[in-house]
Structure formats: structure tokens, C-alpha cells
Protein backbone atom coordinates (compact mmCIF):
# COMPACT_ATOMS: atom_id res chain seq x y z
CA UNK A 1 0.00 0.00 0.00
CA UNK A 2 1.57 3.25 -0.99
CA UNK A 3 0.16 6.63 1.24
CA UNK A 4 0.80 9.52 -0.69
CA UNK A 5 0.81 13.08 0.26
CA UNK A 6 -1.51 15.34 -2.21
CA UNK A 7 -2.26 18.92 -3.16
CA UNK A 8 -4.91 20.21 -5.87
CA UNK A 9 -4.54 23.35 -7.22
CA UNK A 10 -6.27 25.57 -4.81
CA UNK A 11 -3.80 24.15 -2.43
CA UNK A 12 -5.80 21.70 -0.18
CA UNK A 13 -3.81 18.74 0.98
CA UNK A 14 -4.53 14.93 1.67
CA UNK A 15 -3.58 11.96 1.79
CA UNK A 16 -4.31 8.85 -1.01
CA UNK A 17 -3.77 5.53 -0.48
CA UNK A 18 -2.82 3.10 -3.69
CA UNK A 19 -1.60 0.12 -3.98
CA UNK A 20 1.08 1.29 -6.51
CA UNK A 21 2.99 3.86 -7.95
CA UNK A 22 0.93 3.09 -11.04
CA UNK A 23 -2.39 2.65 -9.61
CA UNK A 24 -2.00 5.88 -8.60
CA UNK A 25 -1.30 7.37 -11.70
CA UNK A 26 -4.02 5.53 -13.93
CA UNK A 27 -6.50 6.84 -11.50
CA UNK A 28 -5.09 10.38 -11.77
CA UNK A 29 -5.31 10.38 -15.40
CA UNK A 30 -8.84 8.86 -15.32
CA UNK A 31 -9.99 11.92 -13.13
CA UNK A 32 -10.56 9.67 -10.40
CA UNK A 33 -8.49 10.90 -7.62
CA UNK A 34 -9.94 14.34 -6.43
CA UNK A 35 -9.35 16.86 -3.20
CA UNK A 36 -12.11 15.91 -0.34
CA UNK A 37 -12.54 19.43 -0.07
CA UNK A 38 -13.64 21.03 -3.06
CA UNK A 39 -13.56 18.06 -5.47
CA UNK A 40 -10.52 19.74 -7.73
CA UNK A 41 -9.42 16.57 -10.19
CA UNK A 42 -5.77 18.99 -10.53
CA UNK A 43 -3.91 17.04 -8.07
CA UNK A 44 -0.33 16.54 -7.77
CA UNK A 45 1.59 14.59 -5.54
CA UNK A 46 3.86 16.30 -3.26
CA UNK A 47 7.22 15.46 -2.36
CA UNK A 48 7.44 13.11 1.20
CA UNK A 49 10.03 11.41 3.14
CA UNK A 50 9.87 8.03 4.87
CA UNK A 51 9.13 8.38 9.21
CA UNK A 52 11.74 7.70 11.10
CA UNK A 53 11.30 7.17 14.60
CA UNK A 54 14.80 7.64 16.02
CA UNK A 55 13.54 8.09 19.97
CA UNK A 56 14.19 11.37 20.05
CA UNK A 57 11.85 13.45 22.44
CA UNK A 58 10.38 16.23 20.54
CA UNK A 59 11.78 19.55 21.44
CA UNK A 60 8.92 22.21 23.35
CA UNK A 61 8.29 25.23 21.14
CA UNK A 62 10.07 27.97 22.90
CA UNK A 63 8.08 30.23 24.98
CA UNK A 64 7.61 33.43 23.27
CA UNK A 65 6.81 32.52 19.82
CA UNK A 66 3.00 32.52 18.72
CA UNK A 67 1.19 29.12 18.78
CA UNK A 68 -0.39 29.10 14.99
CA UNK A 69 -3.01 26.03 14.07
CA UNK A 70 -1.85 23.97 10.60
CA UNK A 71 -3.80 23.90 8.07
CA UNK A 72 -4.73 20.20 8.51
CA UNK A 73 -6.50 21.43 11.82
CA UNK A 74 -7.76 24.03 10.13
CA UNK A 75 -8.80 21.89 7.28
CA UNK A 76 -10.28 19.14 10.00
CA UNK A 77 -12.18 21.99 11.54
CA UNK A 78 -14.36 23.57 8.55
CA UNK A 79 -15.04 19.66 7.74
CA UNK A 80 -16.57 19.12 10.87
CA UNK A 81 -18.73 22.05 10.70
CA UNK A 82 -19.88 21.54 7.45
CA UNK A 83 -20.45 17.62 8.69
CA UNK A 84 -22.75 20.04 11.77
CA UNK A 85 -24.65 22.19 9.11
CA UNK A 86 -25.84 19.01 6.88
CA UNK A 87 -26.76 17.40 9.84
CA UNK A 88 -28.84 20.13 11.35
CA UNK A 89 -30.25 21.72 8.28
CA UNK A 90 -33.22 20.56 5.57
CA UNK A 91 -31.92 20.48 1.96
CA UNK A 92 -34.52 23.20 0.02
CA UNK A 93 -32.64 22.48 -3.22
CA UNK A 94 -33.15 24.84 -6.17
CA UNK A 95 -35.69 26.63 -4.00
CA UNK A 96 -33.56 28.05 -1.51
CA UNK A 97 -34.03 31.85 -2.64
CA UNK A 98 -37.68 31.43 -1.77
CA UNK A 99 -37.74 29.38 0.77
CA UNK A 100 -35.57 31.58 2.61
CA UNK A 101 -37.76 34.68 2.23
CA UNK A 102 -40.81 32.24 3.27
CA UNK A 103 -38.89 32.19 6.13
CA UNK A 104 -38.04 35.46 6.73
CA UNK A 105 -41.38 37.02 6.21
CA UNK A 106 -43.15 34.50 8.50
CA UNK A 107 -44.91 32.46 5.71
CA UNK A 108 -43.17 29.41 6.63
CA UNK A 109 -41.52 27.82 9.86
CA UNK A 110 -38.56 29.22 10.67
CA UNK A 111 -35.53 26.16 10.93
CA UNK A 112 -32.36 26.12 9.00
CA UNK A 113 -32.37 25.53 5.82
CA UNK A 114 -29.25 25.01 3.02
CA UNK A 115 -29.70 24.37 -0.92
CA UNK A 116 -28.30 26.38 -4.18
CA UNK A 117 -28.59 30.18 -5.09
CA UNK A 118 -27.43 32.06 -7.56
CA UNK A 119 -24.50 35.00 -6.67
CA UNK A 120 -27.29 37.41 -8.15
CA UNK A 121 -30.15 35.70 -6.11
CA UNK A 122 -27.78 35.95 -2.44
CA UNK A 123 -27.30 39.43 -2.92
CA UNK A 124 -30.81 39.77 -3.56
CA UNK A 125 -31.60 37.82 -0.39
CA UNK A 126 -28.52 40.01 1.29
CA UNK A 127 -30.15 43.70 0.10
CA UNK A 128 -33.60 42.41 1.80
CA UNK A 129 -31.78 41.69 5.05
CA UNK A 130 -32.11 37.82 4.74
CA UNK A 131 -29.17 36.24 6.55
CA UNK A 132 -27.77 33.91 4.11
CA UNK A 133 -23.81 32.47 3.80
CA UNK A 134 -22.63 30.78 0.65
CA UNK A 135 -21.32 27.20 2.00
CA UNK A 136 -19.08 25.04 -0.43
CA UNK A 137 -20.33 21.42 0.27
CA UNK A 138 -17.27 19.28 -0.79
CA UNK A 139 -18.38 16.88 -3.22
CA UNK A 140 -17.57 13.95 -0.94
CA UNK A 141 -20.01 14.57 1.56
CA UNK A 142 -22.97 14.94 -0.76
CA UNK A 143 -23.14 11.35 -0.61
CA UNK A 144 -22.37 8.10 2.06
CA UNK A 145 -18.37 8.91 3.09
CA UNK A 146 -16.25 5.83 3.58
């Protein structure tokens, strides 16, 4: 089994796991291998060393330098709240736009709600003082994730 590090072109990284060098590359050329995050087909493979545990303790961060989170965490982290916002939301679909002003003028129930609108038809929404937030759904989680 080869684990390989990976990077499409809006620079989101994962990992793939192939069983070979080749398998990997007949898959990329067959647009099958894509970035879990915004299903990009563009993907290269990074460059990545073998592990080597060698016992060493790690070495503490000195004090006075700033703590920043890596972008895998970061990653991790809007995954997990999109994972939230499918789970707590009804899928409107197409009718989004109206279903949201429903909503907002008391014609329907209020809940949360998520589907597809236009960039003209969320400003629209925006202007009328409808709380809306465009929300990327990576492609993998549109359907059952292994």
C-alpha cells in the first residue's frame, strides 16, 4: 500500500492511499483521484520522506513565539462544521431563494435551511436583510463517506 501526500490546485492537501505507484497514476489520469474538499481533479503529488522514529523526544516550542493552528486542523475543523450544518439543516434544493424569504417574512416555519442560489439571487436575499452564507459542500459529503 503506498500513502501519498496530495495537493490540488487551490492548495488543499490529503492523503491517497494506492496500492502502486501506477495505480496511482491511472486513476489520476482517469480523473478519479480528487481533493475531499472542493472536489478539484488537478492534483499533484507532493514530495514526502519516509518516518523515522529515532527516539528522540520532541523539542517544546520555545516560549515566546506565537502558537499558529496547521492547516490540517484548520482543514479538520471547517469539515466538521460543514459535517454540523448538513446534519442540522433541511436540503430546500433549487428553491432556496424562496424558501428563505418564506422564512423570513413568516410564511413558513422558521428552521435552518441550506440548498443552491445564484451570486445574483444571495445578494438579492442580502439587500432584503435575509441572513444567508454561501457554503461550499465538498463533493464527498454529498453522498455516504467511507
Amino acid at each position: 500500500m503506498k500513502v501519498l501526500n496530495l495537493q490540488c490546485t487551490h492548495h488543499h492537501a490529503f492523503e491517497g492511499w494506492f496500492g502502486s505507484e501506477d495505480d496511482f497514476r491511472d486513476q489520476l489520469e482517469r480523473g478519479l483521484v480528487e481533493c475531499p474538499i472542493c472536489g478539484d481533479t488537478s492534483v499533484a503529488k507532493l514530495p514526502s520522506a519516509p518516518r523515522l522514529n529515532l527516539g528522540a523526544q520532541p523539542q517544546p516550542a520555545p516560549k515566546n513565539e506565537v502558537a499558529t493552528v496547521p492547516e490540517a486542523a484548520l482543514q479538520a475543523a471547517w469539515l466538521k462544521m460543514v459535517r454540523h450544518v448538513m446534519a442540522n439543516t433541511e436540503d430546500v434544493g433549487e428553491r432556496f431563494a424562496e424558501e428563505a424569504r418564506r422564512i423570513h417574512y413568516g410564511e413558513s416555519e422558521e428552521r435552518g435551511i441550506r440548498g443552491q442560489a445564484s451570486r445574483e439571487e444571495t445578494e438579492a436575499l442580502l439587500e432584503e436583510g435575509i441572513g444567508v452564507l454561501p457554503l461550499p459542500i465538498p463533493k464527498a459529503l454529498k453522498g455516504p463517506v467511507q
